[in-house]
PDB file of N, CA and C in Angstrom:
ATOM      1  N   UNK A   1       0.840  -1.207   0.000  1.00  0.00           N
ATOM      2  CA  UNK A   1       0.000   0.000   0.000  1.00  0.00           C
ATOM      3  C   UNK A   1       0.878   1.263   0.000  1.00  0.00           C
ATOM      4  N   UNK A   2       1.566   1.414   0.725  1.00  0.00           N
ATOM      5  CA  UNK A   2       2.885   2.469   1.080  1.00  0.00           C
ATOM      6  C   UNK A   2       3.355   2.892  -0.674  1.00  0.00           C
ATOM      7  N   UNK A   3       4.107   1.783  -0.911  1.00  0.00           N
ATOM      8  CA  UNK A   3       5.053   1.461  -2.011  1.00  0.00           C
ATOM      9  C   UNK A   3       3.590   2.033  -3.219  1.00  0.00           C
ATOM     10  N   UNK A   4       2.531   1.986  -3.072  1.00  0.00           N
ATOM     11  CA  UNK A   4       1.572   1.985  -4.478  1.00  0.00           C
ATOM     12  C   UNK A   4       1.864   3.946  -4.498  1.00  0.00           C
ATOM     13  N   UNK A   5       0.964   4.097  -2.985  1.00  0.00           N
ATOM     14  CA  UNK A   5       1.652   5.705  -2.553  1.00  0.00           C
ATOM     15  C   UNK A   5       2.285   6.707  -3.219  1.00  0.00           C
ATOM     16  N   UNK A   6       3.734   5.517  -3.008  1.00  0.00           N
ATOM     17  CA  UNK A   6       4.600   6.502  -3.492  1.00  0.00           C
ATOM     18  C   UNK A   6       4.606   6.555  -5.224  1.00  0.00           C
ATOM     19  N   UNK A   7       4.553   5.552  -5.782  1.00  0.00           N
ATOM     20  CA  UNK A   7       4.624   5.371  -7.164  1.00  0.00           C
ATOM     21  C   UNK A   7       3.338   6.156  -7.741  1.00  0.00           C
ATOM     22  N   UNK A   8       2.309   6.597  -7.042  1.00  0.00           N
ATOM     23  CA  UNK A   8       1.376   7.434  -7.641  1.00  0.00           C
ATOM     24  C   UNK A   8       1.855   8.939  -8.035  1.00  0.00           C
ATOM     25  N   UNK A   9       2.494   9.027  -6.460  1.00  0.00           N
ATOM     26  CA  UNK A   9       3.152  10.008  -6.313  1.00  0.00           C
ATOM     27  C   UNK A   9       4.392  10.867  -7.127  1.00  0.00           C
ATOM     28  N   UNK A  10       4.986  10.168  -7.435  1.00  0.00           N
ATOM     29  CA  UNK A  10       5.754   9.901  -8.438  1.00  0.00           C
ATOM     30  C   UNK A  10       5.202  10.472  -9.777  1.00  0.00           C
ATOM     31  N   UNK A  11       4.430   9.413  -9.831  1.00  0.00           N
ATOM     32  CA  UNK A  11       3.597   9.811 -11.360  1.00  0.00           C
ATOM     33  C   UNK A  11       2.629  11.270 -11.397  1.00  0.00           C
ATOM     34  N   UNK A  12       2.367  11.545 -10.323  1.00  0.00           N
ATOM     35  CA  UNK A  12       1.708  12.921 -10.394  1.00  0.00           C
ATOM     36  C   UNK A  12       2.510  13.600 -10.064  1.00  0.00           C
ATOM     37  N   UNK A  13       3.607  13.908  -9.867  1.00  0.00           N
ATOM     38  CA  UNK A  13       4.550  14.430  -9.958  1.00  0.00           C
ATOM     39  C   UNK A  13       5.667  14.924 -11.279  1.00  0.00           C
ATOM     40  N   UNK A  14       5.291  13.664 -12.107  1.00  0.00           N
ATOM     41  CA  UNK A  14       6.057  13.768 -13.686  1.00  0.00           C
ATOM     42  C   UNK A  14       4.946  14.602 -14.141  1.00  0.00           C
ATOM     43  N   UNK A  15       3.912  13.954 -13.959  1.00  0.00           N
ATOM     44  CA  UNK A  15       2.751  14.316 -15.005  1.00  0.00           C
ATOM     45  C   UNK A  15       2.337  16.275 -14.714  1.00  0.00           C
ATOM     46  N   UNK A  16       2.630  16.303 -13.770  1.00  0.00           N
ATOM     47  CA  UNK A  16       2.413  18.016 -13.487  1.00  0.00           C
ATOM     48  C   UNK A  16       3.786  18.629 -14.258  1.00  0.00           C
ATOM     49  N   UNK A  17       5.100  18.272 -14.080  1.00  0.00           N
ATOM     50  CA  UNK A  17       6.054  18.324 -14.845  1.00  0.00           C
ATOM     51  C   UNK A  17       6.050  18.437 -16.265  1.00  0.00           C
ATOM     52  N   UNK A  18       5.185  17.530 -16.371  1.00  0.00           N
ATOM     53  CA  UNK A  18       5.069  17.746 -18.510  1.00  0.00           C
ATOM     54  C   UNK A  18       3.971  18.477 -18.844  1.00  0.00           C
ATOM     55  N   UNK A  19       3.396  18.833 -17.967  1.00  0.00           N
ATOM     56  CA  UNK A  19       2.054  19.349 -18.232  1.00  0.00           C
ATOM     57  C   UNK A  19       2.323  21.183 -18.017  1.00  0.00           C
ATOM     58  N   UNK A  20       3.890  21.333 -17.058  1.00  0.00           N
ATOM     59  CA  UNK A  20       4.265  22.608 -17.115  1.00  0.00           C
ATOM     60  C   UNK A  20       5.188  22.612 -18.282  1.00  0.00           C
ATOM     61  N   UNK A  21       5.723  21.635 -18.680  1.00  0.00           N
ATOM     62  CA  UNK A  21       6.765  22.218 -19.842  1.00  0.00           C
ATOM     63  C   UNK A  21       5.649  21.865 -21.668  1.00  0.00           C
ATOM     64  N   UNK A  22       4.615  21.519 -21.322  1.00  0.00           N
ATOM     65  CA  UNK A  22       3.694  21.467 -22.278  1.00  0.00           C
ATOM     66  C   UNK A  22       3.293  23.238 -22.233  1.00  0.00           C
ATOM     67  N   UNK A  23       2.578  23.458 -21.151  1.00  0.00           N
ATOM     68  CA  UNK A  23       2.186  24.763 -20.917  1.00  0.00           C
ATOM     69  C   UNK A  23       2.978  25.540 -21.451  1.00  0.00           C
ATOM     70  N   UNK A  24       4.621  25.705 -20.905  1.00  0.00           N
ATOM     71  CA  UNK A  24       5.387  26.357 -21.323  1.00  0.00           C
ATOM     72  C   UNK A  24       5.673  26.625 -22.879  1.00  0.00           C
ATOM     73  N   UNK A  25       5.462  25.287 -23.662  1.00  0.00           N
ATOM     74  CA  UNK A  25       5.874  25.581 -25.189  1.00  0.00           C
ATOM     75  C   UNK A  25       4.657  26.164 -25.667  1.00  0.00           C
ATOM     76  N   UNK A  26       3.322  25.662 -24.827  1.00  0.00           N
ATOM     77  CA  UNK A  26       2.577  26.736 -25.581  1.00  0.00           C
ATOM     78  C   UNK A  26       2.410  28.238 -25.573  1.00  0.00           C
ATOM     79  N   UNK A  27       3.140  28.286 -24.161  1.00  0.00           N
ATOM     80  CA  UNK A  27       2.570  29.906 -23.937  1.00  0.00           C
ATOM     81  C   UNK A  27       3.982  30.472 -25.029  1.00  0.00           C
ATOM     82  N   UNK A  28       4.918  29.941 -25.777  1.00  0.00           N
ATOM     83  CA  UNK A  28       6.001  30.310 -26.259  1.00  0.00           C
ATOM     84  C   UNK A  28       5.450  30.310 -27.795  1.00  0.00           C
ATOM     85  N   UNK A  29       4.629  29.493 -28.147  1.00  0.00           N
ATOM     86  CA  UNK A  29       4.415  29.248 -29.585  1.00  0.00           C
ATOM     87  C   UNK A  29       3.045  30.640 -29.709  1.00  0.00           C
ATOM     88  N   UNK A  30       2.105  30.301 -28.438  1.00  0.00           N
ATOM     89  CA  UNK A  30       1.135  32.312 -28.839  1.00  0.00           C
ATOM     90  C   UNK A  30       2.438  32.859 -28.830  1.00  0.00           C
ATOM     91  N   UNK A  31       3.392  33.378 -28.178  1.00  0.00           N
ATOM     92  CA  UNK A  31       3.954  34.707 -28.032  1.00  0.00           C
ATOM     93  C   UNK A  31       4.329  34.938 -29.493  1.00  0.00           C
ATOM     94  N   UNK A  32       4.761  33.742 -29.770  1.00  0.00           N
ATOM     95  CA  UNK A  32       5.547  33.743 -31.179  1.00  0.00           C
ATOM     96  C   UNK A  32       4.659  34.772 -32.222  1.00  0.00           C
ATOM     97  N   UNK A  33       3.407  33.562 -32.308  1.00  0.00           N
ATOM     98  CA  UNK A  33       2.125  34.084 -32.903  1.00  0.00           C
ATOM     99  C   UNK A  33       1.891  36.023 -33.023  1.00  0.00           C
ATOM    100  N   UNK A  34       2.083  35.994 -31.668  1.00  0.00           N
ATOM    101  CA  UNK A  34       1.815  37.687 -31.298  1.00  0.00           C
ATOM    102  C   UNK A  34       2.531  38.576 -32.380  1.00  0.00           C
ATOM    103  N   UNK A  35       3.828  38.232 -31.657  1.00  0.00           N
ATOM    104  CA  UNK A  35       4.724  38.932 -32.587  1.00  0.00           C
ATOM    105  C   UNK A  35       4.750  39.068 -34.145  1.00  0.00           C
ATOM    106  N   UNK A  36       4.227  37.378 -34.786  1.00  0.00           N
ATOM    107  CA  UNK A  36       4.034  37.313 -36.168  1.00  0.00           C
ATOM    108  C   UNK A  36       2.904  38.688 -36.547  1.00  0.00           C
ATOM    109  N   UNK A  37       1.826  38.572 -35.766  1.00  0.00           N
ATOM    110  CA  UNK A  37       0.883  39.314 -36.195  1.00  0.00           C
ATOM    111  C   UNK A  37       1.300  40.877 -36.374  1.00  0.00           C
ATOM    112  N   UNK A  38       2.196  41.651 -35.233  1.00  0.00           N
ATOM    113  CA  UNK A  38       2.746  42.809 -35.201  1.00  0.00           C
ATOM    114  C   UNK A  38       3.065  42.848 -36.431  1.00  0.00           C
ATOM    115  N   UNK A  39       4.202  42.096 -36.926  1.00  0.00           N
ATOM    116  CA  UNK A  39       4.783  42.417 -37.972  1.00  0.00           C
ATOM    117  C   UNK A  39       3.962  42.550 -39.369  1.00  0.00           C
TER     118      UNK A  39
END
């Protein structure tokens, strides 16, 4: 039970991880966008 715990833990732990560097490329690909449009 302990050991399941931690391995959840774990995994919601990666998964918030990719889910910020997911976030991150998107908020990078609008900015991009933004700028395209300025120009």
């Amino acid at each position: 039970m302990n050991k399941d715990r931690k391995v959840m833990q774990q995994e919601l732990k990666v998964h918030k991880d990719l889910k910020e560097i997911l976030d991150c490329k998107d908020h990078k690909e609008k900015q991009v966008n933004k700028d395209r449009k300025v120009i």
